[in-house]
N, C-alpha and C. Protein backbone atom coordinates (compact mmCIF):
# COMPACT_ATOMS: atom_id res chain seq x y z
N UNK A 1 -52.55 -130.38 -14.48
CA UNK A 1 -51.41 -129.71 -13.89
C UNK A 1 -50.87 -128.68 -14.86
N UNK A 2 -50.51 -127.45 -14.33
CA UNK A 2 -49.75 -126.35 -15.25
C UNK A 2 -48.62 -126.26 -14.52
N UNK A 3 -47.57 -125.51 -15.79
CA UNK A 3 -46.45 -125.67 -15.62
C UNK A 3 -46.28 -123.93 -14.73
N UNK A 4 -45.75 -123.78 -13.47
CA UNK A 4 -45.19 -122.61 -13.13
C UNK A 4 -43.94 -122.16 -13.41
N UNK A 5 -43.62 -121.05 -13.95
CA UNK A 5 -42.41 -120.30 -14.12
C UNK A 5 -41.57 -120.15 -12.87
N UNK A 6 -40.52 -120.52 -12.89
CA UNK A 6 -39.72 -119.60 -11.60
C UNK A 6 -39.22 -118.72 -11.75
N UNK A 7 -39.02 -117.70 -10.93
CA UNK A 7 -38.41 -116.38 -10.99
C UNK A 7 -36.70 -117.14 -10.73
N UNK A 8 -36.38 -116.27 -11.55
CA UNK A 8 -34.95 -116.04 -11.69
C UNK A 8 -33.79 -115.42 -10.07
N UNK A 9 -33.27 -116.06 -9.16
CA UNK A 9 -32.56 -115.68 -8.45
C UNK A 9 -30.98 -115.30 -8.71
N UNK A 10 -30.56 -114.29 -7.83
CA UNK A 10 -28.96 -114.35 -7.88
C UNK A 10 -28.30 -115.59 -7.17
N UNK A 11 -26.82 -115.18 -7.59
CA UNK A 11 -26.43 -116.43 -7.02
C UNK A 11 -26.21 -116.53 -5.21
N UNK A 12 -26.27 -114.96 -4.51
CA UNK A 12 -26.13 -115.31 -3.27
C UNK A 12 -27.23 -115.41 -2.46
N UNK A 13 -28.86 -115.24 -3.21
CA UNK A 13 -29.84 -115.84 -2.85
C UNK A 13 -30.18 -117.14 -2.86
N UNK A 14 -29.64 -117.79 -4.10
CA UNK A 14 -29.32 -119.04 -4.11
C UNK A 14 -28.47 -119.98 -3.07
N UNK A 15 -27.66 -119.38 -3.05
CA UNK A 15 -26.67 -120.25 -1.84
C UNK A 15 -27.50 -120.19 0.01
N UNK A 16 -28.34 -118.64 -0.03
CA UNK A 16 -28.82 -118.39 1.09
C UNK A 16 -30.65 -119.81 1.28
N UNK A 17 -30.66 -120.11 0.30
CA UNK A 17 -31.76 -120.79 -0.08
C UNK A 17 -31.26 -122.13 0.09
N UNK A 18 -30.32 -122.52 0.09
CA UNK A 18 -29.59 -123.85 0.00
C UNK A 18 -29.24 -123.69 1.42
N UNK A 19 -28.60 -122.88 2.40
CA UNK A 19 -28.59 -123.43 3.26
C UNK A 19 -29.89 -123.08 4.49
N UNK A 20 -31.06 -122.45 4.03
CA UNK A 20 -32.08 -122.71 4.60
C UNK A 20 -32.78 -124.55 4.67
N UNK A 21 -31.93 -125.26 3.93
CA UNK A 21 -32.59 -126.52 3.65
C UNK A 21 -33.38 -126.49 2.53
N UNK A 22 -32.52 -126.37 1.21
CA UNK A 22 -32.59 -126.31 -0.11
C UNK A 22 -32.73 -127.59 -0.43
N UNK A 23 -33.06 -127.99 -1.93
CA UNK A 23 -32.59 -129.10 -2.41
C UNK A 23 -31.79 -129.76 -2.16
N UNK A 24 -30.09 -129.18 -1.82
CA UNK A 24 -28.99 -129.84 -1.67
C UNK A 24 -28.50 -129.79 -0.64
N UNK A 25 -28.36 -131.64 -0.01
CA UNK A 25 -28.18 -132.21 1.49
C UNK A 25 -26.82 -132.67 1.67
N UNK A 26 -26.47 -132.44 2.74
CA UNK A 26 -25.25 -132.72 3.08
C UNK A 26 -24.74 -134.28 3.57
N UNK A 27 -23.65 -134.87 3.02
CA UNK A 27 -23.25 -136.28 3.24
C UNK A 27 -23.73 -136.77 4.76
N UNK A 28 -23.71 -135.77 5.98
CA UNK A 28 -23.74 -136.39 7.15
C UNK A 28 -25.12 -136.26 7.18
N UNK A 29 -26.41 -135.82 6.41
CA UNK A 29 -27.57 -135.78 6.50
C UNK A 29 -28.71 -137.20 5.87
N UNK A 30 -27.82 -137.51 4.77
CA UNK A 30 -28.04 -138.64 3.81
C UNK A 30 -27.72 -139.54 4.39
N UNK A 31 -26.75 -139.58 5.44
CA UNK A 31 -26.18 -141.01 5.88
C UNK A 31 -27.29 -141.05 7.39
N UNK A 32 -27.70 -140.30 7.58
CA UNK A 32 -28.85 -140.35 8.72
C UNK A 32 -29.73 -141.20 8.55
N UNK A 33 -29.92 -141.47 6.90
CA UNK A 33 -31.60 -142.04 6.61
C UNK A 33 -31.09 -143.55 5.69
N UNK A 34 -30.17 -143.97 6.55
CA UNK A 34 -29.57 -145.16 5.71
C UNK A 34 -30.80 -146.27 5.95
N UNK A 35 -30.47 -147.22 5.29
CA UNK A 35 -31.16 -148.40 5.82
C UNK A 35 -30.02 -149.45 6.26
N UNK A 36 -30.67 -150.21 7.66
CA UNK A 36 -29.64 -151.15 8.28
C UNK A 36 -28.90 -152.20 7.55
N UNK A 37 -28.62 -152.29 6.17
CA UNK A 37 -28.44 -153.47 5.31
C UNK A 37 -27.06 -152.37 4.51
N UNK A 38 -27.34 -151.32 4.60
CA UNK A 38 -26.47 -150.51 3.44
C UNK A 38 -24.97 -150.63 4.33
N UNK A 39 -24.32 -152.05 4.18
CA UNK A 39 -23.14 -151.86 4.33
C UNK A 39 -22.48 -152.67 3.35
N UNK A 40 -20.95 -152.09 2.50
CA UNK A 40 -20.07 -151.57 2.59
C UNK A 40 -20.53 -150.09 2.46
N UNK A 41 -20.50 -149.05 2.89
CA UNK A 41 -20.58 -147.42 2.91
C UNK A 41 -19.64 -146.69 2.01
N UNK A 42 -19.88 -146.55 1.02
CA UNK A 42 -18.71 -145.30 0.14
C UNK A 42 -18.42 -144.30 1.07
N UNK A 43 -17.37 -144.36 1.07
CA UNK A 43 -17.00 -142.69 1.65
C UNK A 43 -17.49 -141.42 1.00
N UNK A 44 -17.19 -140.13 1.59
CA UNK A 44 -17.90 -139.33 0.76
C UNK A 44 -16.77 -138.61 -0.30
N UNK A 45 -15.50 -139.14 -0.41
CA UNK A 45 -15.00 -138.94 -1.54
C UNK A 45 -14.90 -139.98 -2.39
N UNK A 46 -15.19 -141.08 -1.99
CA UNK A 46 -15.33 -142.18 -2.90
C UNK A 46 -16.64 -142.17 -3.81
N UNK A 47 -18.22 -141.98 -2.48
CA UNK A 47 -19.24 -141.34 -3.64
C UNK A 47 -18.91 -140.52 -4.90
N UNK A 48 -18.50 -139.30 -4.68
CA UNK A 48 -18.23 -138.59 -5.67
C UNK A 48 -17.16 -139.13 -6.66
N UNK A 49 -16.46 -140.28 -6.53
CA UNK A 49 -15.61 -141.11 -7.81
C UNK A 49 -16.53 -141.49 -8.43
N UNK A 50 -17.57 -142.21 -7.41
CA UNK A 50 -18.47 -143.19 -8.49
C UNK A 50 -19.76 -142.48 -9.14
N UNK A 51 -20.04 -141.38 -8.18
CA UNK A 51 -20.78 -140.67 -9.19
C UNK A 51 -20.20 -140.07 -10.39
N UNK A 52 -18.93 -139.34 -10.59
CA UNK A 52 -18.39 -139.22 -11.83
C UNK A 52 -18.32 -140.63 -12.55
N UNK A 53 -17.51 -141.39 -11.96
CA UNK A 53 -17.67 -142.71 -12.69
C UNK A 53 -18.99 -143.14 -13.79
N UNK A 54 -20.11 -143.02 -12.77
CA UNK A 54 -21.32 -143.50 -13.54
C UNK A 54 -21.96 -142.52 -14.57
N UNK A 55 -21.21 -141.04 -14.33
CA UNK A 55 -21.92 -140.20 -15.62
C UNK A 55 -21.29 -140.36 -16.77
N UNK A 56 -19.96 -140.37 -16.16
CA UNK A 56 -18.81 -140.78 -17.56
C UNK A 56 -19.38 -142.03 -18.28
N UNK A 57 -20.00 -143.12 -17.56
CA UNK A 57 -20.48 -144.20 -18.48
C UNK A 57 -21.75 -144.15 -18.84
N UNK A 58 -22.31 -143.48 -18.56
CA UNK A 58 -24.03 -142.98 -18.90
C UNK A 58 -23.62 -142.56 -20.61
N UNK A 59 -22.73 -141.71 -20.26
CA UNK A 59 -22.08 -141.12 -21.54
C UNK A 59 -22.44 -142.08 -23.24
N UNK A 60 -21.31 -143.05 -22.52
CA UNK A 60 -21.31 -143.99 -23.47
C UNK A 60 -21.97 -145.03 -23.59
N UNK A 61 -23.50 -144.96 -22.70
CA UNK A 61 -24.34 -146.10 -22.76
C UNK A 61 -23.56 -147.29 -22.30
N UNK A 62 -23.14 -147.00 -21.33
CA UNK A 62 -22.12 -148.43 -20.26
C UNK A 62 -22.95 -148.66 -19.10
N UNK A 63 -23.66 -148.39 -18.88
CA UNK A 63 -24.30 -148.81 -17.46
C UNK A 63 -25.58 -149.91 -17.54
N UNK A 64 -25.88 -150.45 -16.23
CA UNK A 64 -27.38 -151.19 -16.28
C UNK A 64 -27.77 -150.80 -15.40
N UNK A 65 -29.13 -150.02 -14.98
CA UNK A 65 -30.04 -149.40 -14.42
C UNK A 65 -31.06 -150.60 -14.38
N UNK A 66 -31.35 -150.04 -12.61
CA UNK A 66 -32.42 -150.62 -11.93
C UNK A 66 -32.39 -152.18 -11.45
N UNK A 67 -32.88 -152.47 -10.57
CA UNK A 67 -32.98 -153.61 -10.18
C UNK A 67 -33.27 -154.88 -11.40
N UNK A 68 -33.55 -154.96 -11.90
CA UNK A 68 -34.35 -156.55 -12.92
C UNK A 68 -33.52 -156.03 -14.20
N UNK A 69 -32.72 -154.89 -14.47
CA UNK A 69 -32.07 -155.38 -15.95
C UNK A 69 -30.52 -155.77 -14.81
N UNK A 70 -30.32 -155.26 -13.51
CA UNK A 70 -28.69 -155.63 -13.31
C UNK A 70 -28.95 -156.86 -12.94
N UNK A 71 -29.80 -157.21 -12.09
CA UNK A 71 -30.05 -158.60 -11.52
C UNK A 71 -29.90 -159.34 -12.86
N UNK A 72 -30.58 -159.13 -14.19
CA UNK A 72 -30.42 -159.57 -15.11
C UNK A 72 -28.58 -159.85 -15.87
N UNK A 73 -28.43 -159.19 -16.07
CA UNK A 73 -27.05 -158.79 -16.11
C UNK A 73 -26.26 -159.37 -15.30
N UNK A 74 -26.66 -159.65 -14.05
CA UNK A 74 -25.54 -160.27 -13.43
C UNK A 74 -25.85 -161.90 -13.37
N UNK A 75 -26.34 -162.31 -13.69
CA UNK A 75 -26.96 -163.57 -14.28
C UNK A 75 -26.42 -164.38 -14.82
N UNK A 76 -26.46 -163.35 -16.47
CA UNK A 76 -25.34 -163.42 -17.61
C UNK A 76 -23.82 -164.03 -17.28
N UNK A 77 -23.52 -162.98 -16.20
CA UNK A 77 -22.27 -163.57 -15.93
C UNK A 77 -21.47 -161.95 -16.36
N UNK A 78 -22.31 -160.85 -17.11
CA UNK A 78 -21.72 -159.53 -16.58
C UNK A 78 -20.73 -159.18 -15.59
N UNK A 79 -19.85 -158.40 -16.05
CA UNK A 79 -18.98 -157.67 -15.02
C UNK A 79 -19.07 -156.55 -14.90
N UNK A 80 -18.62 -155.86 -13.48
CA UNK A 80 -18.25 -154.22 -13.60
C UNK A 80 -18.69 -154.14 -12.01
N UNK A 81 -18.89 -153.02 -11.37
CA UNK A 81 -19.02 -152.27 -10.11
C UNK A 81 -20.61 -151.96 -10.07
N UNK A 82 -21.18 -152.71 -9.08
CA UNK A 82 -22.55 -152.34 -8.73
C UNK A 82 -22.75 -151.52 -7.41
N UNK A 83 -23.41 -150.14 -7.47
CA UNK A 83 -23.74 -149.28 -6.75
C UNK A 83 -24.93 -149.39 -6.59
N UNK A 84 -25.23 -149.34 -5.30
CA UNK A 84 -26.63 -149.96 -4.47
C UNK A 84 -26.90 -148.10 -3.91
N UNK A 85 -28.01 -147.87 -3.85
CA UNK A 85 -28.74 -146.46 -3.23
C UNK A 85 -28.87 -147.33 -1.98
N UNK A 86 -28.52 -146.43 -0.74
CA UNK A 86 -28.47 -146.92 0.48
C UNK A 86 -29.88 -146.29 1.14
N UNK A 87 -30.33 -145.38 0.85
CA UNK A 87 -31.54 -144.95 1.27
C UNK A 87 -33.09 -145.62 0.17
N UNK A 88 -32.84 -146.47 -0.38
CA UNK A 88 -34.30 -147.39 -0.69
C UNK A 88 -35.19 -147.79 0.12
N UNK A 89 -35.99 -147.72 -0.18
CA UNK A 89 -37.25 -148.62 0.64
C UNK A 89 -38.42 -148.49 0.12
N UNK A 90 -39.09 -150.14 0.04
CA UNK A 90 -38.66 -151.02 1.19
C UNK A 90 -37.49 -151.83 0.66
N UNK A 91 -36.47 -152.87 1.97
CA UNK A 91 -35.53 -153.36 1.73
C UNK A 91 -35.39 -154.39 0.60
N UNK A 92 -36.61 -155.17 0.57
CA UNK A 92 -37.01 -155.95 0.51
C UNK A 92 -36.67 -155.89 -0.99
N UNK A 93 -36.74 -154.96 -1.87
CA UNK A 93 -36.73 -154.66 -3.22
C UNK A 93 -35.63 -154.86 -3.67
N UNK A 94 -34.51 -154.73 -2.88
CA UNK A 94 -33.27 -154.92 -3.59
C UNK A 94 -32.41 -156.04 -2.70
N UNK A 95 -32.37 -156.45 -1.54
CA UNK A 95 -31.66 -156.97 -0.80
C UNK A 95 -31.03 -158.28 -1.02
N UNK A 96 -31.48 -159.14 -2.08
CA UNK A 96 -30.70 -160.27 -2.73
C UNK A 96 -29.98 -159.64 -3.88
N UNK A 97 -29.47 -158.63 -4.17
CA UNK A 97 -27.99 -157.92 -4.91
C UNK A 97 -27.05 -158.05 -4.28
N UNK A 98 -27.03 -158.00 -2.88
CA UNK A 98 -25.66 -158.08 -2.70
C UNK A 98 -24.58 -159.42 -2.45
N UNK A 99 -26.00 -160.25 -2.07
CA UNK A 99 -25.36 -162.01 -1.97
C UNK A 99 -24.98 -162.35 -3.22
N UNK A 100 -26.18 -161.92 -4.26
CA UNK A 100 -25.62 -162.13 -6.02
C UNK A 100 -24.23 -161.53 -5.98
N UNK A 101 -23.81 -160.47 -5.67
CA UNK A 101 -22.85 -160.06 -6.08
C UNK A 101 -21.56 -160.66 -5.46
N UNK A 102 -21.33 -161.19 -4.24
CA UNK A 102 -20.66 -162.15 -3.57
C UNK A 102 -20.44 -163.38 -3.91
N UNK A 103 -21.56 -163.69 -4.40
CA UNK A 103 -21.54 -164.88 -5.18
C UNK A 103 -20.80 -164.90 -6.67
N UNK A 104 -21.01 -164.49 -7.12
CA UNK A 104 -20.05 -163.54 -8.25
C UNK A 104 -18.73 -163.16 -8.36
N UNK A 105 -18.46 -162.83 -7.08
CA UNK A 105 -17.07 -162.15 -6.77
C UNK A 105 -17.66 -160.19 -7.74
N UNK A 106 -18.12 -159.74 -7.77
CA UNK A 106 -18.19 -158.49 -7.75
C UNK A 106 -18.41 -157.58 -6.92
N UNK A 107 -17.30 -156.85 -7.74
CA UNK A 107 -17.45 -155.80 -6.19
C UNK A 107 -18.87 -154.31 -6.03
N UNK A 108 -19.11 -154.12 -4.95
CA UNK A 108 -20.56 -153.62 -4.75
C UNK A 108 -19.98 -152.36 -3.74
N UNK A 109 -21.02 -151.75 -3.64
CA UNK A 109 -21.19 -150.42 -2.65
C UNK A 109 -22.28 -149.50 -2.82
N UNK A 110 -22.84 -149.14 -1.50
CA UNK A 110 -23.83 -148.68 -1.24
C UNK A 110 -23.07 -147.08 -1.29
N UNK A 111 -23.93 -146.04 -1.89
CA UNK A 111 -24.15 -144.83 -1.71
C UNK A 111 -25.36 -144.11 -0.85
N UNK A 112 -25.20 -143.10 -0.69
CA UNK A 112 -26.00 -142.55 0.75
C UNK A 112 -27.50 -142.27 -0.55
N UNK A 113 -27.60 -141.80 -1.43
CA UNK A 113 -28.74 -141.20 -2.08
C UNK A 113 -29.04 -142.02 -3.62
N UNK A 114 -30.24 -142.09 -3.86
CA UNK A 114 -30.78 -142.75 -4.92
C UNK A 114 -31.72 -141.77 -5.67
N UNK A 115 -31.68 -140.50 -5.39
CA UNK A 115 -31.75 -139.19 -6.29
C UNK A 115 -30.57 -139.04 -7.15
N UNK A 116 -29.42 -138.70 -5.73
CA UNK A 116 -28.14 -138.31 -6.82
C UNK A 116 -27.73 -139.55 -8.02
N UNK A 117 -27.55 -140.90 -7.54
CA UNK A 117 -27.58 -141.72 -8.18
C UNK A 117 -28.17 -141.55 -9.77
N UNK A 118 -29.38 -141.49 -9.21
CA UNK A 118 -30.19 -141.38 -11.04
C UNK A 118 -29.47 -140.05 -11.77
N UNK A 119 -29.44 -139.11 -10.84
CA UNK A 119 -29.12 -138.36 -11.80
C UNK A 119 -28.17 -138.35 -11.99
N UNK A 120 -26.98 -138.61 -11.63
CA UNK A 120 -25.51 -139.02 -12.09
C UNK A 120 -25.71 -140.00 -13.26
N UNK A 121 -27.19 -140.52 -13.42
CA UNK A 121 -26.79 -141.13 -14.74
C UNK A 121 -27.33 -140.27 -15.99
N UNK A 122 -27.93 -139.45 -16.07
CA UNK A 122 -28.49 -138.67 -16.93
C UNK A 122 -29.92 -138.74 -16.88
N UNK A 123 -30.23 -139.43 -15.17
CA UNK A 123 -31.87 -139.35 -15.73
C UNK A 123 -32.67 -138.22 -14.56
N UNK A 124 -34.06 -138.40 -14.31
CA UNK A 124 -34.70 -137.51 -13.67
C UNK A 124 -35.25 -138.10 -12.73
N UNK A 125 -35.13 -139.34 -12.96
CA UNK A 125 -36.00 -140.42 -12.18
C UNK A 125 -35.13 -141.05 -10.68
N UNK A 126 -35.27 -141.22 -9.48
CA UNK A 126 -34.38 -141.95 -8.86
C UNK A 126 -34.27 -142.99 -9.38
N UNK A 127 -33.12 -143.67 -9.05
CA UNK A 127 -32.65 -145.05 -9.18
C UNK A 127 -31.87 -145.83 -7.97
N UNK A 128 -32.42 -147.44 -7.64
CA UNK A 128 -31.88 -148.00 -6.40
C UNK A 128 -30.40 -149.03 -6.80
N UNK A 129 -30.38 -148.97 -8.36
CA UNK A 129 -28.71 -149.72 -8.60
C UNK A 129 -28.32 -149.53 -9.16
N UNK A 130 -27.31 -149.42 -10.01
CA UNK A 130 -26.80 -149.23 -11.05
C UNK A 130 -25.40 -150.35 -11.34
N UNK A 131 -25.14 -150.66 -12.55
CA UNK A 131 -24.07 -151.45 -12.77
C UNK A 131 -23.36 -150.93 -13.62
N UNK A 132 -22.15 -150.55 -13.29
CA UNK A 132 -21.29 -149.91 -14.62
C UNK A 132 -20.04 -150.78 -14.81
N UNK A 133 -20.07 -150.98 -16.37
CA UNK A 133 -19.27 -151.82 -16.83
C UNK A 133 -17.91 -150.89 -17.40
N UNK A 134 -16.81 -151.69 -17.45
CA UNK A 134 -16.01 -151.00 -17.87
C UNK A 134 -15.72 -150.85 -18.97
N UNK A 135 -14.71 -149.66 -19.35
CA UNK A 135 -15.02 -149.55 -20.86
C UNK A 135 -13.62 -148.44 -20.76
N UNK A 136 -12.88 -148.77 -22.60
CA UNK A 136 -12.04 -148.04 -22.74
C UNK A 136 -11.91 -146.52 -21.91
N UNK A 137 -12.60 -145.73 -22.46
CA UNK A 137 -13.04 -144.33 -22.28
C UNK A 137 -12.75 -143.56 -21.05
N UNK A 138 -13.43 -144.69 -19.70
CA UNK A 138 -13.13 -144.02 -18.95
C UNK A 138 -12.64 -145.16 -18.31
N UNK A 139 -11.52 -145.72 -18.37
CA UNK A 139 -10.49 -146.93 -17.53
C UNK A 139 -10.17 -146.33 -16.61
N UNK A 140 -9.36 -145.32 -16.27
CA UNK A 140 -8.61 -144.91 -15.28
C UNK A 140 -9.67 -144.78 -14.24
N UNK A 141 -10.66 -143.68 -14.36
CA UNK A 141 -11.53 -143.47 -13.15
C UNK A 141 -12.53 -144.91 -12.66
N UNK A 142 -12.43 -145.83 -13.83
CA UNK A 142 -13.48 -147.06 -13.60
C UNK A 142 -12.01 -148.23 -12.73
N UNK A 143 -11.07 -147.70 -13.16
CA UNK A 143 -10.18 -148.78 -12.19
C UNK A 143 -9.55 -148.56 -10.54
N UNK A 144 -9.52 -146.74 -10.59
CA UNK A 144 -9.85 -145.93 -9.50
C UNK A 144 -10.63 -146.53 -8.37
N UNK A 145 -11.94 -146.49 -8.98
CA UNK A 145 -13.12 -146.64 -7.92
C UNK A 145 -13.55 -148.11 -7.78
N UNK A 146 -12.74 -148.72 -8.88
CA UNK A 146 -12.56 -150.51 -8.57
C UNK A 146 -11.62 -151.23 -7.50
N UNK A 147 -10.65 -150.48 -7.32
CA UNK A 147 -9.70 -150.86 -6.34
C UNK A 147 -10.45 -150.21 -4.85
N UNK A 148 -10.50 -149.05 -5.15
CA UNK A 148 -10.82 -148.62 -3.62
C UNK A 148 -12.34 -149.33 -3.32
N UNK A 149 -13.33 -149.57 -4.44
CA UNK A 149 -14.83 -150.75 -3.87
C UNK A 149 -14.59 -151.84 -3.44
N UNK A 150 -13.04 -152.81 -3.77
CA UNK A 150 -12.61 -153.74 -3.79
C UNK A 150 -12.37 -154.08 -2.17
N UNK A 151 -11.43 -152.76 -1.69
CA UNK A 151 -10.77 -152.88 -0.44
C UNK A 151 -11.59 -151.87 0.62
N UNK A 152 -13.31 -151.97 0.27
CA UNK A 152 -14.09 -151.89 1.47
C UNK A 152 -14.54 -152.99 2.27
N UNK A 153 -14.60 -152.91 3.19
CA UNK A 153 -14.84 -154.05 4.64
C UNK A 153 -16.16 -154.64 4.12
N UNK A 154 -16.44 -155.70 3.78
CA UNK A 154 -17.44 -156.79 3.44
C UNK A 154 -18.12 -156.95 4.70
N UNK A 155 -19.57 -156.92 5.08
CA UNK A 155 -20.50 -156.64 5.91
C UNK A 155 -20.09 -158.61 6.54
N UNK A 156 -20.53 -158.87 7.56
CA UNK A 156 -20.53 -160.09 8.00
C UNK A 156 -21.90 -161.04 7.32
């Protein structure tokens, strides 16, 4: 494989490129390709708490990525806010997180994308969970998006 150069665009070719069906998808497009299990649903201003949330703790090496270190982690007896990618598959890969987390008493929520996810943590890679623990640094926005994960409607 070789690496290709891209040509350099302006910015209102850019925006014209984005809404030809660019890279970047819109909340009511992401929530199209949910899977039937992804409930409690972040809102789409609540996503964007917890995606700041989780870069702010990427920051400081506060998070647990991926299925088998949070499952791990929550084991322990770990705390903090677990964000589930609502578009995974197959289900099957993650779908005992959220009884763990009930079982637990932690609070959980599904986001529409497991692209943005990863990369809200600093990586390149998707990711289907993430666990962010709390931490001085960023309290306010980690207690923010703790109350409002708290007082989403718990799936039956």
């Amino acid at each position: 494989m070789t690496k290709v150069k891209r040509e350099k665009v302006s910015d209102g070719e850019e925006a014209a490129a984005a809404e030809a069906g660019g890279p970047e998808r819109s909340y009511a497009e992401l929530v199209a390709h949910l899977n039937p299990i992804a409930q409690p649903l972040a809102s789409r201003k609540l996503s964007k708490k917890l995606y700041k949330c989780v870069k702010k703790a990427a920051k400081g090496k506060n998070i647990r990525r991926g299925v088998k270190e949070v499952q791990k982690f929550i084991n322990k007896g770990e705390k903090g806010i677990v964000v589930l990618a609502g578009d995974t598959l197959p289900i099957d890969v993650y779908s005992h997180l959220p009884v763990m987390c009930e079982d637990r008493n932690l609070p959980y929520a599904y986001i529409p994308s497991k692209v943005d996810l990863g990369s809200s943590a600093g990586s390149k890679r998707p990711t289907c969970v993430i666990l962010i623990k709390p931490h001085a640094d960023y309290q306010d926005a980690y207690d923010e998006c703790l109350d409002e994960v708290s007082h989403l409607p718990k799936p039956l």
